[in-house]
Protein backbone atom coordinates (compact mmCIF):
# COMPACT_ATOMS: atom_id res chain seq x y z
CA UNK A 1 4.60 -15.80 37.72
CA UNK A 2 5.03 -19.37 36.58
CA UNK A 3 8.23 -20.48 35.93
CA UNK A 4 8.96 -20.12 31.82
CA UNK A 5 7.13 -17.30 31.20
CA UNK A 6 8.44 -14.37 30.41
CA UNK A 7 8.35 -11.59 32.66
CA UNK A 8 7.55 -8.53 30.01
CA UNK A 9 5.43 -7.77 27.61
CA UNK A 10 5.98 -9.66 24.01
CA UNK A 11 7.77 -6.63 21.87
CA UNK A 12 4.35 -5.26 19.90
CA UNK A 13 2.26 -5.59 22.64
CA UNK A 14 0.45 -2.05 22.66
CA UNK A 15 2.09 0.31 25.06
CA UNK A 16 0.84 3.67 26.38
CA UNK A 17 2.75 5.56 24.14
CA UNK A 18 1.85 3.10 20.95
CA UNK A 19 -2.46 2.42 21.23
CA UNK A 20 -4.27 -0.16 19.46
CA UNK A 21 -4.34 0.78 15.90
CA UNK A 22 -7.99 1.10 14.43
CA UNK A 23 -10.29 -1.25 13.21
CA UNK A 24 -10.67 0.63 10.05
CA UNK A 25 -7.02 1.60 9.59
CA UNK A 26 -5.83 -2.10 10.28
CA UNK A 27 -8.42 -3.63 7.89
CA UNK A 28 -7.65 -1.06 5.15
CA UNK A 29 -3.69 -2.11 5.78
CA UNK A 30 -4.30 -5.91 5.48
CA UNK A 31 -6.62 -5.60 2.34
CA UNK A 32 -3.54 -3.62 1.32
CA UNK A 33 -1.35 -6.90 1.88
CA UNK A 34 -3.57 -9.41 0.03
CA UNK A 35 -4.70 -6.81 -2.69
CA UNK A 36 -1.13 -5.36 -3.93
CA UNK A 37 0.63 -8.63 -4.34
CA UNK A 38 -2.08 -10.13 -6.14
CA UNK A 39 -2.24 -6.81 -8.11
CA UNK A 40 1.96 -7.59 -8.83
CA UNK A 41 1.34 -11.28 -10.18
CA UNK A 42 -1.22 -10.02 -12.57
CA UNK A 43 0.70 -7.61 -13.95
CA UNK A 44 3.72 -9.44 -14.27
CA UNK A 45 2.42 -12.86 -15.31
CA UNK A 46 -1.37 -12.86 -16.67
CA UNK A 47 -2.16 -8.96 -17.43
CA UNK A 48 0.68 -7.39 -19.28
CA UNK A 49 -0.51 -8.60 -22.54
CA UNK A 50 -4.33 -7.56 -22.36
CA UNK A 51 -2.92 -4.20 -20.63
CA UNK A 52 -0.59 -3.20 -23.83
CA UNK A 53 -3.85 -4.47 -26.32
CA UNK A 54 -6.12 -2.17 -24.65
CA UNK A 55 -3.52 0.75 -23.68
CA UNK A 56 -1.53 0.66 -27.11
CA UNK A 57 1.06 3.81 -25.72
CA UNK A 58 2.16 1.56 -23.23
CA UNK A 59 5.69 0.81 -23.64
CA UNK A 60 6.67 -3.25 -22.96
CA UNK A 61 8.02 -2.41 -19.21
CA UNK A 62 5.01 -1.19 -18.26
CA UNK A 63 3.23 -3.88 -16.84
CA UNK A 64 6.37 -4.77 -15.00
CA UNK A 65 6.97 -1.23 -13.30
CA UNK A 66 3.00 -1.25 -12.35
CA UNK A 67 3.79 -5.01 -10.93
CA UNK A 68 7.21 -3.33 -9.27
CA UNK A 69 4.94 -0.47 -7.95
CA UNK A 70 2.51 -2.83 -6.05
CA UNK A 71 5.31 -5.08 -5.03
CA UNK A 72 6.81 -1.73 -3.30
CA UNK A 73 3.28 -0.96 -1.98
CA UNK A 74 3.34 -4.34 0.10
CA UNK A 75 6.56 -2.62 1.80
CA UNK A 76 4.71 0.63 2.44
CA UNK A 77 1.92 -1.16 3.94
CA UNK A 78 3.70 -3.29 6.02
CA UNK A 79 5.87 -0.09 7.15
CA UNK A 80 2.22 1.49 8.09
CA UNK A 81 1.44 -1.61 10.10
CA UNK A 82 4.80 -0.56 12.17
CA UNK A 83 3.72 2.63 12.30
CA UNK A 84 6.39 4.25 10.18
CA UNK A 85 5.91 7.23 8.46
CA UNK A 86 7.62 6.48 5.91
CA UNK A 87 5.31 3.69 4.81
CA UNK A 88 2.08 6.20 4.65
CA UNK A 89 4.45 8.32 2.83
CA UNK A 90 5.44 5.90 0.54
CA UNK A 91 2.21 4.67 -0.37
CA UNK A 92 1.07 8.39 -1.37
CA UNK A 93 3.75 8.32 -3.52
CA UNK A 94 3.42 5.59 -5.21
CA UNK A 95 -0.18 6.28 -5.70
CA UNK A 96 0.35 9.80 -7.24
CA UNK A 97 3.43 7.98 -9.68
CA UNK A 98 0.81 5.21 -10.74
CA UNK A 99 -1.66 8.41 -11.15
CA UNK A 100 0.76 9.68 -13.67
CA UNK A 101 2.08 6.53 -15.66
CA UNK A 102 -1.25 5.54 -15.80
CA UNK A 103 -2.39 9.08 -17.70
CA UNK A 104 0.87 8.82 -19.86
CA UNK A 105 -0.26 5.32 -21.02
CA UNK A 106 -3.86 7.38 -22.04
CA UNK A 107 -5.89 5.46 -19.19
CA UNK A 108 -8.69 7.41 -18.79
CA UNK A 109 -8.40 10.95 -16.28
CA UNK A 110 -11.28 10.02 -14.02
CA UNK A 111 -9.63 6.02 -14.17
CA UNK A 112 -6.26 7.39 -13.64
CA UNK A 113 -7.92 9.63 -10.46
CA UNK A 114 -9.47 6.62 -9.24
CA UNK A 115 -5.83 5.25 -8.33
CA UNK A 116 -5.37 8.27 -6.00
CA UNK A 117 -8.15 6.74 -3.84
CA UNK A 118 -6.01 4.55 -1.78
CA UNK A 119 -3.47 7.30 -1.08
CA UNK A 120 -6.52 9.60 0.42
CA UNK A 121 -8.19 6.53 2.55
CA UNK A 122 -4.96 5.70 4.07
CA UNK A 123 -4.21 9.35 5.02
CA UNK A 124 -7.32 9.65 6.26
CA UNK A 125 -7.51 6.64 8.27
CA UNK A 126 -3.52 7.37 9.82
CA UNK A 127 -4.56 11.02 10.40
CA UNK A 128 -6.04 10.07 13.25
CA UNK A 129 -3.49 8.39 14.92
CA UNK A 130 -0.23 10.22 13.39
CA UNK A 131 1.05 10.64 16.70
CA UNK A 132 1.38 7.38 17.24
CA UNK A 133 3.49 6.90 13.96
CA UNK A 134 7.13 7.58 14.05
């Protein structure tokens, strides 16, 4: 080996107990990344007001607790890209409690079920590899 290299593996180079992740799982994850803080800014900065026109029951935090909930679905993601549990976890959660706020705020059911979607596709897509998550 040439002198300054180092000798192992960098840290999240894939090991035999830890394979590649999936092209499908990785791509959902990083459209997850660009999507959810985007999602956040709207919410907090351009959205809010056009949300409470159209939703009237909304109460004045919503559109900040919808931008907190994609703000904590960056962390989740991330946490998935790790291969934490707790990240796919998370994200089901917060999918189901955006489910729910949104049906309280009188978004449409079939709208409302819509937001579940994410939730399913990234069970789905860590299904297959849950052994690999810790």
């Amino acid at each position: 080996m040439a002198e300054g290299w180092p000798s192992e593996a960098p840290p999240n180079a894939p090991t035999m107990d830890r394979p590649r992740r999936g092209g499908c799982l990785t791509t959902f994850l990083v459209v997850m990344l660009i999507a959810n803080p985007l999602t956040a800014i709207n919410y907090w900065f351009i959205g809010g007001t056009a949300l409470a026109q159209k939703f009237p029951h909304m109460p004045a935090w919503g559109p900040a607790v919808l931008g907190f909930g994609s703000a904590l679905n960056v962390v989740f993601a991330l946490a998935a890209i790790k291969w934490r549990k707790w990240g796919v976890y998370g994200f089901m959660a917060a999918c189901v409690a955006g489910a729910i706020f949104n049906l309280a705020i009188g978004v449409p059911f079939a709208l409302s079920l819509l937001g579940l979607l994410g939730g399913v596709i990234l069970l789905l897509l860590a299904r297959q590899q849950w052994k690999s998550f810790s």
